[in-house]
PDB file of N, CA and C in Angstrom:
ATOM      1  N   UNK A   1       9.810   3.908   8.415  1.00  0.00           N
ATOM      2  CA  UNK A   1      10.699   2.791   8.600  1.00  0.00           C
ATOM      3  C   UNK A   1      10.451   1.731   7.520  1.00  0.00           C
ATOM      4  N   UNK A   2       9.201   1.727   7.507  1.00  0.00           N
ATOM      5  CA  UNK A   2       8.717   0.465   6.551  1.00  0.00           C
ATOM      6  C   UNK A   2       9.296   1.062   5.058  1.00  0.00           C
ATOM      7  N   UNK A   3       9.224   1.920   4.604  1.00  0.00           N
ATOM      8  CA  UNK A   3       9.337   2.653   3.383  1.00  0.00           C
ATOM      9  C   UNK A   3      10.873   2.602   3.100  1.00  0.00           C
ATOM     10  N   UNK A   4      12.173   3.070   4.006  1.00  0.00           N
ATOM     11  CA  UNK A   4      13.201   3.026   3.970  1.00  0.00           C
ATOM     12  C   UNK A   4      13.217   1.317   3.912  1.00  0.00           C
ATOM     13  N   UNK A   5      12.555   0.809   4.407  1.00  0.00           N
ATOM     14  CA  UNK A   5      13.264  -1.387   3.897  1.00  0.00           C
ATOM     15  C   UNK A   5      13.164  -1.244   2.552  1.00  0.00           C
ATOM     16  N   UNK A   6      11.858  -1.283   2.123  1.00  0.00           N
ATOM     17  CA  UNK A   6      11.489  -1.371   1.111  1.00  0.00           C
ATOM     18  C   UNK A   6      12.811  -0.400   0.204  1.00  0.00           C
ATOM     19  N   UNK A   7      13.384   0.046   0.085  1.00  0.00           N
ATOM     20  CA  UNK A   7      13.725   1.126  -0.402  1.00  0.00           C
ATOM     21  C   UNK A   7      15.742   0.395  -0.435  1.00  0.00           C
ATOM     22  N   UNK A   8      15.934  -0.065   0.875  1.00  0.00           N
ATOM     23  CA  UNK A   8      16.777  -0.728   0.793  1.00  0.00           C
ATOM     24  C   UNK A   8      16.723  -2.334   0.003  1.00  0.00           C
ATOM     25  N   UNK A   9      15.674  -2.536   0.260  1.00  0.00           N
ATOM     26  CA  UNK A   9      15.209  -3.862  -0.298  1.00  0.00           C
ATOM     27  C   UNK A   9      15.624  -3.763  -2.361  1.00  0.00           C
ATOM     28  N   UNK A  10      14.873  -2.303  -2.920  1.00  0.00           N
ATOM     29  CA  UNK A  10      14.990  -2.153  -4.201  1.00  0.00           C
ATOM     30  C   UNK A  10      16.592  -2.162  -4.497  1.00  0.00           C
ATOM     31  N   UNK A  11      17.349  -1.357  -3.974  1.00  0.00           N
ATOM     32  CA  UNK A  11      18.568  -1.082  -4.084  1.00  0.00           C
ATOM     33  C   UNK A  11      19.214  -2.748  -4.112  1.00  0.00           C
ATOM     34  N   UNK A  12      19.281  -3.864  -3.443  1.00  0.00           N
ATOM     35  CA  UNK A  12      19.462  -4.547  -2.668  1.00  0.00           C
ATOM     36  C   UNK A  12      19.724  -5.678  -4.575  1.00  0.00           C
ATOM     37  N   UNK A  13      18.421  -5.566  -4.670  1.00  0.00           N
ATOM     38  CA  UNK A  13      17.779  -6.476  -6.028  1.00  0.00           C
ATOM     39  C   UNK A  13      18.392  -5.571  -6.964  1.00  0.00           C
ATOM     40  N   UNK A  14      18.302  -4.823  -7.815  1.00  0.00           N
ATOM     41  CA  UNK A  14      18.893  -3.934  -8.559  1.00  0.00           C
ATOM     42  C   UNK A  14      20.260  -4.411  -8.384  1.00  0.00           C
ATOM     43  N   UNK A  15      21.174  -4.167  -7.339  1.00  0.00           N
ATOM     44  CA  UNK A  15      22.422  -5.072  -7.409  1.00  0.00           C
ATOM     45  C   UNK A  15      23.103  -5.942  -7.171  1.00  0.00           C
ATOM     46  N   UNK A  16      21.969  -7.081  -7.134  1.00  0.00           N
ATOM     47  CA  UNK A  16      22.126  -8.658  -7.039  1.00  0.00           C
ATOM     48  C   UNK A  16      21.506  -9.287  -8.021  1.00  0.00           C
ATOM     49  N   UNK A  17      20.520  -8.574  -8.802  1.00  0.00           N
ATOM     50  CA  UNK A  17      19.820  -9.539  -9.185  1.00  0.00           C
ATOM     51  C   UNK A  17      20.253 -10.091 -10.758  1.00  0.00           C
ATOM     52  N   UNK A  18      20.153 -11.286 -10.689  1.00  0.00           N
ATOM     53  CA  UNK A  18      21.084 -11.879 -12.070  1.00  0.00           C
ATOM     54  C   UNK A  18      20.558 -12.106 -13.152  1.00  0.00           C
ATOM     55  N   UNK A  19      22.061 -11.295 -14.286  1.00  0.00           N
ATOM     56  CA  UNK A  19      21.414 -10.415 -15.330  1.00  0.00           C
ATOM     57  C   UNK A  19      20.771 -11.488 -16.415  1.00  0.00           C
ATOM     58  N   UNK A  20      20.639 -12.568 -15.981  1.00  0.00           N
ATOM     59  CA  UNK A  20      19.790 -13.771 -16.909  1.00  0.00           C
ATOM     60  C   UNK A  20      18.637 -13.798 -16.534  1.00  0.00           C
ATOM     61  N   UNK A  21      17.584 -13.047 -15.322  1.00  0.00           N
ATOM     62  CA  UNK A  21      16.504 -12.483 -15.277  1.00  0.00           C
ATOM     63  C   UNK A  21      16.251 -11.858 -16.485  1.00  0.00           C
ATOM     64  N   UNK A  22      15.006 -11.559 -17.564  1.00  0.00           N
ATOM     65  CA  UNK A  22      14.672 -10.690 -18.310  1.00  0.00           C
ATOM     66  C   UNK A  22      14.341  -9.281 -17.738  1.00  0.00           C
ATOM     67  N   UNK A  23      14.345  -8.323 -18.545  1.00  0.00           N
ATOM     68  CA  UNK A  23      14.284  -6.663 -18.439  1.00  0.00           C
ATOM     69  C   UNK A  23      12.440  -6.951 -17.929  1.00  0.00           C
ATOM     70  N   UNK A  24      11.997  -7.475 -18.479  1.00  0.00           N
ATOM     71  CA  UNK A  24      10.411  -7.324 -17.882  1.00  0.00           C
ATOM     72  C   UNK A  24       9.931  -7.932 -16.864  1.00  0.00           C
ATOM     73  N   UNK A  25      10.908  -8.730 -16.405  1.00  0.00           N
ATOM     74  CA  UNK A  25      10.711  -9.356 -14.912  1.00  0.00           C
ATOM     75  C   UNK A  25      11.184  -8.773 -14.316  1.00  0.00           C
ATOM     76  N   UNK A  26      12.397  -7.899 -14.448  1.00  0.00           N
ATOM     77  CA  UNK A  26      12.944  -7.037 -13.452  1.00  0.00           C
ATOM     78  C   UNK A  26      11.973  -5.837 -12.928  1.00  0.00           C
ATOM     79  N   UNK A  27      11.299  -5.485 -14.041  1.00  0.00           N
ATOM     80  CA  UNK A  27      10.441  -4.093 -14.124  1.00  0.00           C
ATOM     81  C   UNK A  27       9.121  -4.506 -13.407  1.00  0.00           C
ATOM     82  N   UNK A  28       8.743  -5.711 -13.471  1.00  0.00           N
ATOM     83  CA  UNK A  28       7.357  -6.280 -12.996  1.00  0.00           C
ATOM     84  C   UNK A  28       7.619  -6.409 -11.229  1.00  0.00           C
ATOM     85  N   UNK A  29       9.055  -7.073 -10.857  1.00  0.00           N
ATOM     86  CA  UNK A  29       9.215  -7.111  -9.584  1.00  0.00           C
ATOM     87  C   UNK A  29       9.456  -5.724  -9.159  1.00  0.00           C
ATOM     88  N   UNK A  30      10.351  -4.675  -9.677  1.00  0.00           N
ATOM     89  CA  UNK A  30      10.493  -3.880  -9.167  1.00  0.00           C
ATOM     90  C   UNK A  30       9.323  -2.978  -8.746  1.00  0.00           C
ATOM     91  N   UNK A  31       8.328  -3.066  -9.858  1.00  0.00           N
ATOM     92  CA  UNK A  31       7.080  -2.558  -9.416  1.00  0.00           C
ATOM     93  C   UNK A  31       5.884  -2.723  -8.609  1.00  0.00           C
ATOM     94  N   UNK A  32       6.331  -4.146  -8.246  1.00  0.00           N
ATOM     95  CA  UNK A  32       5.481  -5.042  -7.546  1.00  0.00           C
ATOM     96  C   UNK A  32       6.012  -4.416  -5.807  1.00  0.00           C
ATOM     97  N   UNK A  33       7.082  -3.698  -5.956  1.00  0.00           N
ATOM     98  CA  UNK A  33       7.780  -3.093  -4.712  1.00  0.00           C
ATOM     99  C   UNK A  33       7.568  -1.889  -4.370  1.00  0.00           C
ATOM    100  N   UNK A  34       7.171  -1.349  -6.039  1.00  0.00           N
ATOM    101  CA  UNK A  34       7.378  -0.360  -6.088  1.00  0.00           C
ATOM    102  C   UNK A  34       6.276   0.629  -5.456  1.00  0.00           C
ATOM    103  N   UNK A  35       5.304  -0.060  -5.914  1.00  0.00           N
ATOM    104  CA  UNK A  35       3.665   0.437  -5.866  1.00  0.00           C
ATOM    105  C   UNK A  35       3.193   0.602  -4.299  1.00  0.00           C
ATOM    106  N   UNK A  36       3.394  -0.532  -3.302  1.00  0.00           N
ATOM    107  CA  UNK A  36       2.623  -0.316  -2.076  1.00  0.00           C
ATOM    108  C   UNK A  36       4.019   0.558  -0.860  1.00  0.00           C
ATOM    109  N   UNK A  37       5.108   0.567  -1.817  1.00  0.00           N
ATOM    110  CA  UNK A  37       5.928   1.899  -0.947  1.00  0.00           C
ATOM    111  C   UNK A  37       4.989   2.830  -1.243  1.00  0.00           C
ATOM    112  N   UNK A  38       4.629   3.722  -2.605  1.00  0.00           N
ATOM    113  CA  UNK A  38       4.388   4.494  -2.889  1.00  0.00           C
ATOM    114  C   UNK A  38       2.805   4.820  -2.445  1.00  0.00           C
ATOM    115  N   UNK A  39       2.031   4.260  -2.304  1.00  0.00           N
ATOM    116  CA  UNK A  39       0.528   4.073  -1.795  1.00  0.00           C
ATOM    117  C   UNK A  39       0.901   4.182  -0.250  1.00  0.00           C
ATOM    118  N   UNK A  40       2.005   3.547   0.794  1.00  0.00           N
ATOM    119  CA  UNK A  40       1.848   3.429   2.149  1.00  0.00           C
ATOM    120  C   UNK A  40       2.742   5.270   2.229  1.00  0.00           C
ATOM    121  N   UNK A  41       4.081   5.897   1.608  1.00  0.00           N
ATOM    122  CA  UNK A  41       3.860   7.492   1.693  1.00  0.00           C
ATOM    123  C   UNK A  41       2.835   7.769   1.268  1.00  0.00           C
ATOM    124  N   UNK A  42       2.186   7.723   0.083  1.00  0.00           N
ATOM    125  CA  UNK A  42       0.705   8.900  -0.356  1.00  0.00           C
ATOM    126  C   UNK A  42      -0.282   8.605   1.793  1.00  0.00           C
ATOM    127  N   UNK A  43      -0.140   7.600   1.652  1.00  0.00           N
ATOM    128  CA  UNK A  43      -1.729   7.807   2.776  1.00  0.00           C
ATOM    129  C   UNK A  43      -0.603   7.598   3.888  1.00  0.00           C
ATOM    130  N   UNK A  44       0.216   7.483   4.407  1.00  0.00           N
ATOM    131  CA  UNK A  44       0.832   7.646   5.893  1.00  0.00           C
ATOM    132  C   UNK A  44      -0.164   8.926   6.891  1.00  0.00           C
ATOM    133  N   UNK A  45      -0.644   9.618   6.440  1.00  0.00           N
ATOM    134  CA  UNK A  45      -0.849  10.287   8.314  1.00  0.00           C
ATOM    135  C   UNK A  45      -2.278   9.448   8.311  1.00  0.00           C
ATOM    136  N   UNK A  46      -2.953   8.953   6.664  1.00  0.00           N
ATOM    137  CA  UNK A  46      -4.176   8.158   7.412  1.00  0.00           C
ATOM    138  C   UNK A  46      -4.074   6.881   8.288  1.00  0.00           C
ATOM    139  N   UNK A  47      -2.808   6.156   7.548  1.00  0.00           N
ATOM    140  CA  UNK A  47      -2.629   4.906   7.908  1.00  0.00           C
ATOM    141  C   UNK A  47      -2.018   4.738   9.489  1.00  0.00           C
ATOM    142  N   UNK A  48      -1.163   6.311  10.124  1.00  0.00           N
ATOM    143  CA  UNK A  48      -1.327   6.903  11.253  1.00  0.00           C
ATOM    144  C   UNK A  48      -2.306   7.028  11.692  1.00  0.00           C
ATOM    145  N   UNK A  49      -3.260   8.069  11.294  1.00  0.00           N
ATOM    146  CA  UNK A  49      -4.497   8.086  12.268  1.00  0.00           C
ATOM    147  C   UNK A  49      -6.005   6.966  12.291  1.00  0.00           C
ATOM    148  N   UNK A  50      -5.597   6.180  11.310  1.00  0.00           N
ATOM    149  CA  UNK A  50      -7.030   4.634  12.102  1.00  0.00           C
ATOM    150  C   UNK A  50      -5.920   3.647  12.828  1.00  0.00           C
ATOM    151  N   UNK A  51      -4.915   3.691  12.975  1.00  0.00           N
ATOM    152  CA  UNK A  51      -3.693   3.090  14.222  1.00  0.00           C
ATOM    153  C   UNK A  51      -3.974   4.112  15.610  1.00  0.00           C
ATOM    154  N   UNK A  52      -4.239   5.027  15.663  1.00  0.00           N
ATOM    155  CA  UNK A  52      -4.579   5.740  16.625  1.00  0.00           C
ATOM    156  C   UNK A  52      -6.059   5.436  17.598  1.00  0.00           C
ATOM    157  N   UNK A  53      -6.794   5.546  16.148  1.00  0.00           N
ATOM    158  CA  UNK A  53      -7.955   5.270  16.616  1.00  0.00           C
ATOM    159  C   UNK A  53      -8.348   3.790  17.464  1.00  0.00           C
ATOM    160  N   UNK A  54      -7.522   3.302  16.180  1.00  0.00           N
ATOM    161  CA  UNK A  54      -7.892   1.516  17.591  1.00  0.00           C
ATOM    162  C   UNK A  54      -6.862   1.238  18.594  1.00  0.00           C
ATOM    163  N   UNK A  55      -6.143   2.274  18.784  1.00  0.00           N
ATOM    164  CA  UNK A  55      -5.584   2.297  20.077  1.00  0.00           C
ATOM    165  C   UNK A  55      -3.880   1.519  19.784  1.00  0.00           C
ATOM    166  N   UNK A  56      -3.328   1.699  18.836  1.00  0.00           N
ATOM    167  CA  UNK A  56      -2.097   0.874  18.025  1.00  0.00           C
ATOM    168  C   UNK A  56      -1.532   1.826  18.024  1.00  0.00           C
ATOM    169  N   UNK A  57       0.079   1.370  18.765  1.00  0.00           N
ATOM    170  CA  UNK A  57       1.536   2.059  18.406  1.00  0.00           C
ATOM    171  C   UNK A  57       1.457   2.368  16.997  1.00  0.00           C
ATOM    172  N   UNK A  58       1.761   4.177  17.040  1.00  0.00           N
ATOM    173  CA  UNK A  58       2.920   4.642  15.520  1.00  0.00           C
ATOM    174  C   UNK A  58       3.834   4.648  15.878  1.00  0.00           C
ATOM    175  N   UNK A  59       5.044   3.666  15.443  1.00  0.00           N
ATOM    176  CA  UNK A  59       6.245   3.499  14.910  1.00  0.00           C
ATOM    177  C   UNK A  59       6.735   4.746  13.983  1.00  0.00           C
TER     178      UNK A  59
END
């Protein structure tokens, strides 16, 4: 769920965001988005299983 916001979120900026922003601010935010989507899929069944362990809803 969290991954699909984020994901809508990129899409969102990409076609709003105004083109008097520079190309390296775009690339710096986008990556700044980009990175802890991509780190929260790589480890999801861990970040599932220590939510388990302390007794916390998976969503």
């Amino acid at each position: 769920m969290l991954i699909a916001t984020i994901d809508r979120v990129l899409t969102w900026v990409e076609a709003n965001l105004p083109a008097s922003i520079p190309a390296a601010a775009r690339q710096s935010t986008r990556a700044g988005c980009v990175a802890p989507r991509d780190q929260i899929r790589t480890e999801a069944d861990s970040i599932r299983a220590q939510r388990a362990a302390k007794g916390l809803e998976n969503r």
